[in-house]
Each structure stands twice: as C-alpha cells, then as structure tokens.
Protein backbone atom coordinates (compact mmCIF):
# COMPACT_ATOMS: atom_id res chain seq x y z
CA UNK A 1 209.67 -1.89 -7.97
CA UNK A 2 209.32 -1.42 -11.76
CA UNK A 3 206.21 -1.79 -13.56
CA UNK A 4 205.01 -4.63 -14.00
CA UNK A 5 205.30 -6.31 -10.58
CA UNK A 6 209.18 -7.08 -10.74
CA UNK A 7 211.25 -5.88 -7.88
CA UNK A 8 213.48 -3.26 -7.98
CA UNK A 9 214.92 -2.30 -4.88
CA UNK A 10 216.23 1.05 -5.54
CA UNK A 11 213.54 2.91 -3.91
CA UNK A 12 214.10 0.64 -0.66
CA UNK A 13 218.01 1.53 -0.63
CA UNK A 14 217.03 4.76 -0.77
CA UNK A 15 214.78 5.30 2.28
CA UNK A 16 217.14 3.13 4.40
CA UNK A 17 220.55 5.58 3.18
CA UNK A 18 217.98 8.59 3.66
CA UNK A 19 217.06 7.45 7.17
CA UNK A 20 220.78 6.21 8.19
CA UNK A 21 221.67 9.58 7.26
CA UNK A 22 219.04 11.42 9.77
CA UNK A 23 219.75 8.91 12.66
CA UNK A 24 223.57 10.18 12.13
CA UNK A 25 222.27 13.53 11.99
CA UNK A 26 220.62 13.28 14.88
CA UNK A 27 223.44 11.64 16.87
CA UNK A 28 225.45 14.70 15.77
CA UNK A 29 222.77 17.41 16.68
CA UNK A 30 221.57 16.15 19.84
CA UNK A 31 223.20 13.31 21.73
CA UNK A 32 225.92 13.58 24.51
CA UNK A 33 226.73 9.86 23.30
CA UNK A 34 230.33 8.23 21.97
CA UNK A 35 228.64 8.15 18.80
CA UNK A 36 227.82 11.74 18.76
CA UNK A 37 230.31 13.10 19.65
CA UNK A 38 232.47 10.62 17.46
CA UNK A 39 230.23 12.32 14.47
CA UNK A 40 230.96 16.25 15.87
CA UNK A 41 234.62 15.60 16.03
CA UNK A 42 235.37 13.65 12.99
CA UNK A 43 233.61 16.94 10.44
CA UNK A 44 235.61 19.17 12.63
CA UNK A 45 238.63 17.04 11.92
CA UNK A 46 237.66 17.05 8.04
CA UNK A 47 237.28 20.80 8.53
CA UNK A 48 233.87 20.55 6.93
CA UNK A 49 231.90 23.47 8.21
CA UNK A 50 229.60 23.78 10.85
CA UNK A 51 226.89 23.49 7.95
CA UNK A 52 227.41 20.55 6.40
CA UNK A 53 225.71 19.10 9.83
CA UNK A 54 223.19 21.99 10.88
CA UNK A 55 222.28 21.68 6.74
CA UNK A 56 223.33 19.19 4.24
CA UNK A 57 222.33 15.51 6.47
CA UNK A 58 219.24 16.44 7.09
CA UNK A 59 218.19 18.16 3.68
CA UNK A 60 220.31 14.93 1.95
CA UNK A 61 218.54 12.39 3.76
CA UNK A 62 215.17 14.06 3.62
CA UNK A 63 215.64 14.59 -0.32
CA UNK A 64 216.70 10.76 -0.74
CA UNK A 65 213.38 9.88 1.08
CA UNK A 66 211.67 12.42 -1.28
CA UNK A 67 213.24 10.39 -4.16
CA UNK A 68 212.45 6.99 -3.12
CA UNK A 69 208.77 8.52 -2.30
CA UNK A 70 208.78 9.75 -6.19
CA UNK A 71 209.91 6.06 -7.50
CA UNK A 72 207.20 3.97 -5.47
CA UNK A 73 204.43 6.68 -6.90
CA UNK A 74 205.73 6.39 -10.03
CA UNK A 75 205.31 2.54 -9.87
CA UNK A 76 202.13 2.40 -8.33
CA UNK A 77 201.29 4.63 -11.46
CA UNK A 78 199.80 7.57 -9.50
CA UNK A 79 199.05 10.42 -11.22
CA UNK A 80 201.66 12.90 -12.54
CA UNK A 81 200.47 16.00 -11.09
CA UNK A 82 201.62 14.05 -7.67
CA UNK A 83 204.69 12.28 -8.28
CA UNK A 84 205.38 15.92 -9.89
CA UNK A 85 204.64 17.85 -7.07
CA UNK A 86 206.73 15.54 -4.77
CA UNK A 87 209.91 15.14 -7.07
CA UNK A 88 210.41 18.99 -7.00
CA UNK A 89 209.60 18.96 -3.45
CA UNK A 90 212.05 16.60 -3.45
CA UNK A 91 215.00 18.78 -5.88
CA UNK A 92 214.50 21.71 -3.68
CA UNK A 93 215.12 20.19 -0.76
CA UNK A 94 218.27 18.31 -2.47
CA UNK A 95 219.15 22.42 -3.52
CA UNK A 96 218.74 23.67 0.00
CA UNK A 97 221.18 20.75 1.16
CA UNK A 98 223.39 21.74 -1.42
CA UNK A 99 223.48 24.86 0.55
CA UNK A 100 224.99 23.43 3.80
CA UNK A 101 228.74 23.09 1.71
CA UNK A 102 228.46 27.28 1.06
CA UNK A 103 229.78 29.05 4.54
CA UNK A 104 227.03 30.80 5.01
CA UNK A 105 225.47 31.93 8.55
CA UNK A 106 222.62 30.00 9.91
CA UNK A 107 220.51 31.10 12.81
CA UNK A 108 222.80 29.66 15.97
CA UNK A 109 219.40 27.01 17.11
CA UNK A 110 220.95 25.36 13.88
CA UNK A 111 224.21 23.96 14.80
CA UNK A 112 225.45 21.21 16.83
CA UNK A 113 227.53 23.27 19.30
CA UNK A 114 224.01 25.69 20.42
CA UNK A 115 222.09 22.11 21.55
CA UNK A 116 225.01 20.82 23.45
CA UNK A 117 225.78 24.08 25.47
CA UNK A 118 222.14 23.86 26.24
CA UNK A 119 222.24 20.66 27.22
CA UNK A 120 225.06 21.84 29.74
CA UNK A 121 223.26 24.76 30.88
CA UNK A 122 220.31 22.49 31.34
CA UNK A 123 222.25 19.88 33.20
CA UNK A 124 224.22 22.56 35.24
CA UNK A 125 220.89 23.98 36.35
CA UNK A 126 219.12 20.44 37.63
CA UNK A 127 222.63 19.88 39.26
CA UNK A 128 222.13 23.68 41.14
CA UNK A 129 219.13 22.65 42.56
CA UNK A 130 220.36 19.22 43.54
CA UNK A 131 218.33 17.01 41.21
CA UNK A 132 219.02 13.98 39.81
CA UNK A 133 220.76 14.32 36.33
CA UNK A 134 221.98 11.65 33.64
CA UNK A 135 225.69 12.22 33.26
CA UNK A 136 227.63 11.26 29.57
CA UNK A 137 229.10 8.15 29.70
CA UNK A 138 232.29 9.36 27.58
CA UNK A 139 234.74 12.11 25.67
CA UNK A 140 234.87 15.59 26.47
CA UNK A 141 231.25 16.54 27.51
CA UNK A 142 231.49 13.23 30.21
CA UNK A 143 234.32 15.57 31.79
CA UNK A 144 233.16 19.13 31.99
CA UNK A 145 229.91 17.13 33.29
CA UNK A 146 231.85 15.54 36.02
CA UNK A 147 233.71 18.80 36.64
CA UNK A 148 230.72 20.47 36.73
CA UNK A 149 229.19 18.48 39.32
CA UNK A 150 232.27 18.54 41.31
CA UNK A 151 232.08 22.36 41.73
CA UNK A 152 228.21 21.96 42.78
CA UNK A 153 229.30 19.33 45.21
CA UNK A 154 231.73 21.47 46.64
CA UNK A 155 229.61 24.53 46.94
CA UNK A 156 227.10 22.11 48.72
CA UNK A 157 229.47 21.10 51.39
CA UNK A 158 230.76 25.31 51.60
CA UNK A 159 227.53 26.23 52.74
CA UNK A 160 227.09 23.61 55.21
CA UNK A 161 230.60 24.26 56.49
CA UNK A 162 229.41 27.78 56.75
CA UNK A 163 226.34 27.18 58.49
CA UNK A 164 227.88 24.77 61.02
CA UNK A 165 230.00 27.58 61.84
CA UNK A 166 227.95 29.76 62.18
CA UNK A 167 225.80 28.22 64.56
C-alpha cells in the first residue's frame, strides 16, 4: 500500500515468500515427511552446506517479514523512530542469514540431521517399551524405521522364546 490509499502489494508478496520460506524450513528441520526429506536431500545434492538450512531460511524469511513489516509502517505513516528500529532489526537479521552461505560451525541443535536422529532415538525408545509410534510414510527414514521396529519385534518374540523354555 502506498500513501495515499492505492494498493501496492509488495508488502503482501513479501510476508507470503517470507512465510513459504519458514514452512520449507520447517519441513526441512523437523518433518520425517516426503516433503522433508525431498528439501534435506535436494541442498545436499546442490552441495549447499549444512547452513544454508540450520541459517539462511529462517533468517531470509524472517528478514522478508521484517521488510514487509517496515513497508506497511511506513504507509500507515508511523513514526520513524519505529519503522527505524524495525528496518535494522530487519538488516541484521538479513546479515545473520547472510551468514548461513559462510561454513562456519553452528551449535549441532542447529542442523537438520541433530532433530532427525532425535526423532529416531525418540521413536526407537517408545518402540523399546512397546508403545504405539507413528512410522514415516516414505524415503530413507520410513526404512531404518521399519528396520528398526523389526529388530524390537524380534527381540520381543526372543524373550518369549526364552521364557517358554525356560519354564
């Protein structure tokens, strides 16, 4: 929106790229789905590194938001000290992103690959203890579940073989 009451919809494109971008972030970060794992496998394929997803999506996305936040202030003529405050909010944050294309170590909570051995570990745990657990429907993580729950299984029916004979 420019001033004046006309329509501009740059601020609009904006929030939807911004949040497309986080919902693909997320995918990547913490979803056992075809779509995440689509997302993990394609920036290994492009060789981008591990950062560009633990970093640069969710600083890029959050910074676009920023902007668009910035425009629709500056149209609704808020103060300058604000719209200010919130567009270098919203550079630093676009800086930081910048950050994820530099290969530099991040703590290990902030890649892709620490969430979905901890979603095994999780899911390997509920299976030890013979609780219900929601399996991935596809791709690799689908297979090492099913493995996974194979080797429980088969445990199971071990000790019940060893009990029966030992009775």
């Amino acid at each position: 929106m420019e001033k004046g009451g006309s329509v501009d919809y740059r601020a609009l494109w904006m929030i939807i790229f911004g949040a497309a971008l986080l919902v693909v972030w997320w995918f990547d970060m913490f979803s056992d789905s075809a779509f995440g794992q689509m997302g993990r496998s394609v920036a290994k394929w492009q060789r981008q590194g591990r950062n560009v997803i633990a970093l640069f999506l969710p600083g890029f996305s959050a910074g676009m938001i920023l902007l668009a936040v910035v425009d629709l202030l500056s149209t609704l003529n808020v103060p300058d000290l604000v719209t200010n405050g919130v567009g270098f909010v919203a550079v630093g944050v676009l800086l930081v992103a910048f950050l994820g294309f530099l290969p530099i170590p991040l703590p290990r909570w902030m890649y892709p690959e620490y969430h979905l051995a901890r979603r095994e570990r999780i899911r390997a745990e509920k299976l030890s203890r013979g609780e219900v657990v929601k399996m991935p429907s596809s791709g690799r993580v689908a297979v090492e579940a099913q493995r996974l729950e194979q080797i429980v299984r088969e445990r199971e029916a071990a000790q019940c073989a060893d009990e029966d004979s030992s009775r």
